[in-house]
C-alpha atoms as a PDB file:
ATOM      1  CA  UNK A   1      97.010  78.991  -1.821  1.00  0.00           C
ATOM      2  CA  UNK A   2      96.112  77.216  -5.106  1.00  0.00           C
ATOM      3  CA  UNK A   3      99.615  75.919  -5.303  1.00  0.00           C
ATOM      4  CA  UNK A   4      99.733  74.775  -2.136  1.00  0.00           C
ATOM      5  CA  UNK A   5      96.370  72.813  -1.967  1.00  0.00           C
ATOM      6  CA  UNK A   6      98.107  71.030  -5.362  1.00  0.00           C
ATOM      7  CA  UNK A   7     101.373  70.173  -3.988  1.00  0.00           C
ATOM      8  CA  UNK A   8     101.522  70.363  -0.543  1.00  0.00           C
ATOM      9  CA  UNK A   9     101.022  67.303   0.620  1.00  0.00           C
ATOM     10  CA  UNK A  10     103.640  65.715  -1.952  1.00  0.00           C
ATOM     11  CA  UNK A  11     106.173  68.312  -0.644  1.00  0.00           C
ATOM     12  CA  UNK A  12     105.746  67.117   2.686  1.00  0.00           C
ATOM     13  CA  UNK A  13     106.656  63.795   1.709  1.00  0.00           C
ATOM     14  CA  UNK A  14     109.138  64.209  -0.411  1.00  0.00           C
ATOM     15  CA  UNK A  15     111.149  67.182   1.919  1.00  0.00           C
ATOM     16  CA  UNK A  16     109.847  66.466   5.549  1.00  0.00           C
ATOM     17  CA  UNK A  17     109.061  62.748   4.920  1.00  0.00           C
ATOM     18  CA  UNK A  18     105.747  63.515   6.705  1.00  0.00           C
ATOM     19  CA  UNK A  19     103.175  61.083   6.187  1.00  0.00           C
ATOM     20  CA  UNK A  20      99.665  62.739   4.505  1.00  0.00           C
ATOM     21  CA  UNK A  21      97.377  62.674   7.315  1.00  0.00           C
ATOM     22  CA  UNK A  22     100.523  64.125   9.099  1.00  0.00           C
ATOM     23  CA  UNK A  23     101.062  66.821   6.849  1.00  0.00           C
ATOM     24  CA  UNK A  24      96.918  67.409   6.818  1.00  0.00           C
ATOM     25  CA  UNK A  25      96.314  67.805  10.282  1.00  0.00           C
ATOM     26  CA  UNK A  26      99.492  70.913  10.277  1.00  0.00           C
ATOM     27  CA  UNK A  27      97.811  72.806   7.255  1.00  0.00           C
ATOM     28  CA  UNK A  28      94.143  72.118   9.470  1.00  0.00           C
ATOM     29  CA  UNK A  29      95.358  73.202  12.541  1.00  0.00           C
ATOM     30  CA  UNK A  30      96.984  76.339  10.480  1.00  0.00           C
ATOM     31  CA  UNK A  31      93.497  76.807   8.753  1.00  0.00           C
ATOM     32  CA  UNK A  32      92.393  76.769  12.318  1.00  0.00           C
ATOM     33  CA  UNK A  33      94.913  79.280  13.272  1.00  0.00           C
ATOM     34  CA  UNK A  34      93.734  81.439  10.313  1.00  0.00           C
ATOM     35  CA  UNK A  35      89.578  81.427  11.803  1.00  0.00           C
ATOM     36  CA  UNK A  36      91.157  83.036  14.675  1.00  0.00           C
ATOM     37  CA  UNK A  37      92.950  85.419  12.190  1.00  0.00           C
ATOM     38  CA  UNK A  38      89.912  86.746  10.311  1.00  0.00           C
ATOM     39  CA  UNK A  39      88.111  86.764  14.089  1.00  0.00           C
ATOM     40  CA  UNK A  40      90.910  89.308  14.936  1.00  0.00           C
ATOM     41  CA  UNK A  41      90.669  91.415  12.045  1.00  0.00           C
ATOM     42  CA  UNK A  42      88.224  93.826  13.832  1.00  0.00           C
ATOM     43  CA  UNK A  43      91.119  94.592  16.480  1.00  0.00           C
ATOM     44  CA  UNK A  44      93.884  94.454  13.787  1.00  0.00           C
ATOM     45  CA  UNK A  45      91.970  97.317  11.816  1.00  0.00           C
ATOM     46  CA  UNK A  46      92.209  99.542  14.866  1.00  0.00           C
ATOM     47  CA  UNK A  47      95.760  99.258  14.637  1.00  0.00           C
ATOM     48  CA  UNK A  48      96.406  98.682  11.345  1.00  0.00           C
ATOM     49  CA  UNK A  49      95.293 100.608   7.679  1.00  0.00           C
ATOM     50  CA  UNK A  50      93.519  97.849   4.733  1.00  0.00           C
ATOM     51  CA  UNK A  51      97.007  98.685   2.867  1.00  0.00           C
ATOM     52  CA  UNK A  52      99.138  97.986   5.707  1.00  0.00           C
ATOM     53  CA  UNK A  53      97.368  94.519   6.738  1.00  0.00           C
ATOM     54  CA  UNK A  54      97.367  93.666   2.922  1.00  0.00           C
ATOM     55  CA  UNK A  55     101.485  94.181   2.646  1.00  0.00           C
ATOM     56  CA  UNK A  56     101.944  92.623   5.696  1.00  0.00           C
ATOM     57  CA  UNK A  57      99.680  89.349   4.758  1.00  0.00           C
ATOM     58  CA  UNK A  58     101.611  89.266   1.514  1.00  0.00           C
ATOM     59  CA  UNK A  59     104.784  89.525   3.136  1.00  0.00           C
ATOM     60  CA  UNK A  60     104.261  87.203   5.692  1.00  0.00           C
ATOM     61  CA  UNK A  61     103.139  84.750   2.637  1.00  0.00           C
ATOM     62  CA  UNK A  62     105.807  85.358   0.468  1.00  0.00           C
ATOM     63  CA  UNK A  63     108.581  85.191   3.684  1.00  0.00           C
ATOM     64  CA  UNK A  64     106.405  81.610   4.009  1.00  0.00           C
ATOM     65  CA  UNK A  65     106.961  80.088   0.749  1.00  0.00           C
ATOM     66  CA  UNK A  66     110.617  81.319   0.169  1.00  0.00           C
ATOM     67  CA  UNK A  67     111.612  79.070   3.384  1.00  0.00           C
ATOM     68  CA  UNK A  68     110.610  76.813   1.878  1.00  0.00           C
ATOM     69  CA  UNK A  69     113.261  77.442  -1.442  1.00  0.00           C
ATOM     70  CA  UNK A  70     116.502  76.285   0.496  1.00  0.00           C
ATOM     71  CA  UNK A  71     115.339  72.930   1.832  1.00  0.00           C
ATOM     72  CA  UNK A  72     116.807  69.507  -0.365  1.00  0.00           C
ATOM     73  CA  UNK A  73     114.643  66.925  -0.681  1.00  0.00           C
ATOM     74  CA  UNK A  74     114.413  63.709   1.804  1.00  0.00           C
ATOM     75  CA  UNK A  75     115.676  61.898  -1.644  1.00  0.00           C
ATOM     76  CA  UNK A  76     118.541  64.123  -1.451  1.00  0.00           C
ATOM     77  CA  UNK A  77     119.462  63.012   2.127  1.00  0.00           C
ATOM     78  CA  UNK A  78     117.497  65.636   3.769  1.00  0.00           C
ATOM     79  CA  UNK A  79     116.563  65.311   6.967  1.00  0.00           C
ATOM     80  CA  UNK A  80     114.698  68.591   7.404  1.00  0.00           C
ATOM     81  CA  UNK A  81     112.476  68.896  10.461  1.00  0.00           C
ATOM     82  CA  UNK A  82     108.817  68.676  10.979  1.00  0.00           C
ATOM     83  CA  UNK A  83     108.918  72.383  12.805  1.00  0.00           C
ATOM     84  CA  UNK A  84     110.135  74.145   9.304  1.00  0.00           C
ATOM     85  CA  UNK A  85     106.947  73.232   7.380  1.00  0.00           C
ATOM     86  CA  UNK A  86     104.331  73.790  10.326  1.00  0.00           C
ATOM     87  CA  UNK A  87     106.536  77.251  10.656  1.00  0.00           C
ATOM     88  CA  UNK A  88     106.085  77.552   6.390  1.00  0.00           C
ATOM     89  CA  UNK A  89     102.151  76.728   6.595  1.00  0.00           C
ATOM     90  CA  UNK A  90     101.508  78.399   9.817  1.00  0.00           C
ATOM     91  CA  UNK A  91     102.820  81.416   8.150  1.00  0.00           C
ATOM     92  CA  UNK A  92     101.050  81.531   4.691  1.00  0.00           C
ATOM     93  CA  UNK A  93      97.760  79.809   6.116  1.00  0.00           C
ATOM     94  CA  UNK A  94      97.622  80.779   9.221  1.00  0.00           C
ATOM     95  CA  UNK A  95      98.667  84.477   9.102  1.00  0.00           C
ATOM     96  CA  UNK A  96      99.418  85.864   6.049  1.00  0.00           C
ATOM     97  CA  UNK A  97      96.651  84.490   3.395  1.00  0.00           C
ATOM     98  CA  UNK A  98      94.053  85.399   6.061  1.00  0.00           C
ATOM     99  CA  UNK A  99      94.624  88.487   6.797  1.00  0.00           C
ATOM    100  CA  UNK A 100      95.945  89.767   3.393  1.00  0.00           C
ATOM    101  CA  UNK A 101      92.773  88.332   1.291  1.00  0.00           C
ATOM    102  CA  UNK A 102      90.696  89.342   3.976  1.00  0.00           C
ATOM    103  CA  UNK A 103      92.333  93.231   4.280  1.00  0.00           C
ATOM    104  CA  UNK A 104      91.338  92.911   0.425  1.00  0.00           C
ATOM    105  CA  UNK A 105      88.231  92.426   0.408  1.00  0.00           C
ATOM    106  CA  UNK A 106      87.227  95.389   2.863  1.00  0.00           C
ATOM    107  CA  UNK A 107      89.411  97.257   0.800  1.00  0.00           C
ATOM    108  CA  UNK A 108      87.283  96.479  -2.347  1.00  0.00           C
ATOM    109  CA  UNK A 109      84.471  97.046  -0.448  1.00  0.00           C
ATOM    110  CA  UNK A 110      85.482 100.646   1.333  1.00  0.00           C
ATOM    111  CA  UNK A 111      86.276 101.497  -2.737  1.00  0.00           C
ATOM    112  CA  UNK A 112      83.162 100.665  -4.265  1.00  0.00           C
ATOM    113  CA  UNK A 113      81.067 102.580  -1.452  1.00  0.00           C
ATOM    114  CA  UNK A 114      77.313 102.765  -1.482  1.00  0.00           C
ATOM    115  CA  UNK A 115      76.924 101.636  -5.102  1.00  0.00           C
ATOM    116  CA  UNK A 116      75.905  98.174  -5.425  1.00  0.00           C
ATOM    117  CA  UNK A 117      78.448  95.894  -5.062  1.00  0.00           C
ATOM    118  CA  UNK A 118      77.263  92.491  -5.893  1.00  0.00           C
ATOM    119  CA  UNK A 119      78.358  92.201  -9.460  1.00  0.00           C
ATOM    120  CA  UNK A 120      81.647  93.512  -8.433  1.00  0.00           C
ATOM    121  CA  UNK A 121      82.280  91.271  -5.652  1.00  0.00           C
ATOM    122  CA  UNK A 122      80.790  88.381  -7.881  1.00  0.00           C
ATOM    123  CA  UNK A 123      84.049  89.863 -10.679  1.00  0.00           C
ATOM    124  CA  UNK A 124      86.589  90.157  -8.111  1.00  0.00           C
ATOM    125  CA  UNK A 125      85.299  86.291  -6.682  1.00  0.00           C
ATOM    126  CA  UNK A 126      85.700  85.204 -10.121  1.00  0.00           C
ATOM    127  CA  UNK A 127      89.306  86.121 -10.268  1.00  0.00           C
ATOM    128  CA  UNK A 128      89.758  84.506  -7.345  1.00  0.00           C
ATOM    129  CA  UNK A 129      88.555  81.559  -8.452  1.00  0.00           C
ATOM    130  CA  UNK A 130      90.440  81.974 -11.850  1.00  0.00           C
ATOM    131  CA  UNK A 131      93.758  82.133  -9.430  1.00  0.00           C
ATOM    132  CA  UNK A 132      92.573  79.143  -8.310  1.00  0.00           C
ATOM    133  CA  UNK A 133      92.528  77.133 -11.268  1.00  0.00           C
ATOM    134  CA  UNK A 134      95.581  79.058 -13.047  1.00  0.00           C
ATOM    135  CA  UNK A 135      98.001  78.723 -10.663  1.00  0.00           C
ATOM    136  CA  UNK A 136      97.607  75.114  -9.447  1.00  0.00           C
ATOM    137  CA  UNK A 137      98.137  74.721 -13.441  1.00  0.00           C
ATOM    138  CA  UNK A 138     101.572  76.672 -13.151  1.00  0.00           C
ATOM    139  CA  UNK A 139     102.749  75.180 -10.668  1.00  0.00           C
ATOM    140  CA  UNK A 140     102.762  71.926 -11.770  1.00  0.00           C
ATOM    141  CA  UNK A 141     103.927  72.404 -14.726  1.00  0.00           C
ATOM    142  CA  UNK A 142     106.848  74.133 -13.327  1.00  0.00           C
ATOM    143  CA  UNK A 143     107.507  71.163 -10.677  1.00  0.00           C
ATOM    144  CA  UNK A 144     107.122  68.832 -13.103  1.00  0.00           C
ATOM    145  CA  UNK A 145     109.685  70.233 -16.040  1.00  0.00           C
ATOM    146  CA  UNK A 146     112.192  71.853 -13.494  1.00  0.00           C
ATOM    147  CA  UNK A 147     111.245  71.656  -9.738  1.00  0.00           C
ATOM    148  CA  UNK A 148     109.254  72.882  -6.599  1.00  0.00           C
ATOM    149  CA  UNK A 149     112.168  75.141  -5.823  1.00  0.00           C
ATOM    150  CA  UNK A 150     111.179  76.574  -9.079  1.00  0.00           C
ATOM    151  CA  UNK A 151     107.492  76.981  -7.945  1.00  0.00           C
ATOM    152  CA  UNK A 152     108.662  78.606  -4.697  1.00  0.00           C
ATOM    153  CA  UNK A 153     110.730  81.516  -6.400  1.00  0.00           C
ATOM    154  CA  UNK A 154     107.821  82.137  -8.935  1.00  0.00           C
ATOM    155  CA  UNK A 155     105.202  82.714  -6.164  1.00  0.00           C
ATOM    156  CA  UNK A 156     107.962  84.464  -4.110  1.00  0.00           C
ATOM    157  CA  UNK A 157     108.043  86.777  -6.706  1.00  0.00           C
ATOM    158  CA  UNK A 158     104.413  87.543  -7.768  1.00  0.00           C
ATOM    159  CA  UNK A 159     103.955  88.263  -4.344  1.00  0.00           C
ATOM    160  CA  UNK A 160     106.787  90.549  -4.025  1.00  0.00           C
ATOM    161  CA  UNK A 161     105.772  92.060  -7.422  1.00  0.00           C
ATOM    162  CA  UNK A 162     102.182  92.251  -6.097  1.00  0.00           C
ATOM    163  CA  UNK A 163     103.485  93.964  -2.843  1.00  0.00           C
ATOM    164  CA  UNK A 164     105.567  96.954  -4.606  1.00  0.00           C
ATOM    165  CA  UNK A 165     102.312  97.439  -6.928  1.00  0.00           C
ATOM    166  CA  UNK A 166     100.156  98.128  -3.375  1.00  0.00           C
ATOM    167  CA  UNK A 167     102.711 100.405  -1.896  1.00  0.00           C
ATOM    168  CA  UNK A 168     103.022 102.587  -5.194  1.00  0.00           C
ATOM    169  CA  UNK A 169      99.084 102.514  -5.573  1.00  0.00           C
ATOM    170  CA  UNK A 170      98.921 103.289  -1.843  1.00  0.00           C
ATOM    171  CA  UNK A 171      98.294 106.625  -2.179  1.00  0.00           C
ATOM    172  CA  UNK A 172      95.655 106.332  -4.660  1.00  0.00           C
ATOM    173  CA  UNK A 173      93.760 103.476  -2.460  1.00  0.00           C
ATOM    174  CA  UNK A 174      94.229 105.532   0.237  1.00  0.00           C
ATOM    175  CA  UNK A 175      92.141 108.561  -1.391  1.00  0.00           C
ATOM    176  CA  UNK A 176      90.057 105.957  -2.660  1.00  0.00           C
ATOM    177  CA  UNK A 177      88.373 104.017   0.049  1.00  0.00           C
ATOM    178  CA  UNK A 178      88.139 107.272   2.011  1.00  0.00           C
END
């Protein structure tokens, strides 16, 4: 998300040749899309495990952002449409990030129990927020010294590399939040 919220908005330019306050009102109405998300997660837990809803937000991310690999820039002579990165955003931002993080967070919380949780959620909030601030870093650096393709393959692949770590651990998250 970190990455995005840094380059988005120039990637839209330079690859859709959307205009900002176009390309801001798609990732709204996908942040939109995403309140309704985290309002379904009640009914998507009766269906779904915390394991199972985190895989499938990652996937949905990282199936997101690799769309995005392929596409040549406007500069290039381009001409991709406007439906590709709505498609891209709707499904990181609107689907996958939401329910994912969200499917995370319970998880945490079904592992830690009845002990207090507070300085725990304040650590795991913290690496959030160092996410936040490392990865924006990363990815402009990449961008800038090779390109956004670049950027899209790296994330591609921390989320695919996060992804195989949760279905090993599964097991053992399983046993532990029960």
């Amino acid at each position: 998300i970190g990455s995005f919220e840094t380059l988005g908005i120039s990637f839209a330019q330079s690859h859709f040749n959307l205009e900002p306050e176009t390309a801001g009102m798609i990732v709204s109405a996908n942040g939109m899309i995403g309140v309704i998300a985290l309002l379904s997660m009640g009914q998507l837990g009766k269906y779904f495990t915390d394991i199972q809803m985190i895989v499938g937000g990652m996937t949905v991310c990282a199936v997101g952002i690799i769309s995005f690999s392929a596409l040549q820039s406007v500069e290039d002579g381009a001409d991709n449409a406007t439906w590709k990165y709505f498609l891209g955003i709707f499904m990181i931002y609107g689907v996958g990030y939401p329910i994912g993080h969200t499917a995370v967070i319970g998880l945490f919380s079904k592992i830690v129990g009845r002990r207090a949780q507070g300085t725990l959620q304040g650590w795991f909030a913290s690496a959030g927020s160092l996410a936040r601030i490392l990865f924006p870093i990363m990815s402009g650096y990449i961008a800038q010294f090779d390109d956004i393709t670049t950027v899209f393959k790296v994330l591609f692949g921390i989320l695919a590399l996060s992804n195989f770590f949760v279905a090993v651990s599964s097991p053992t998250l399983t046993a532990l939040s029960t």
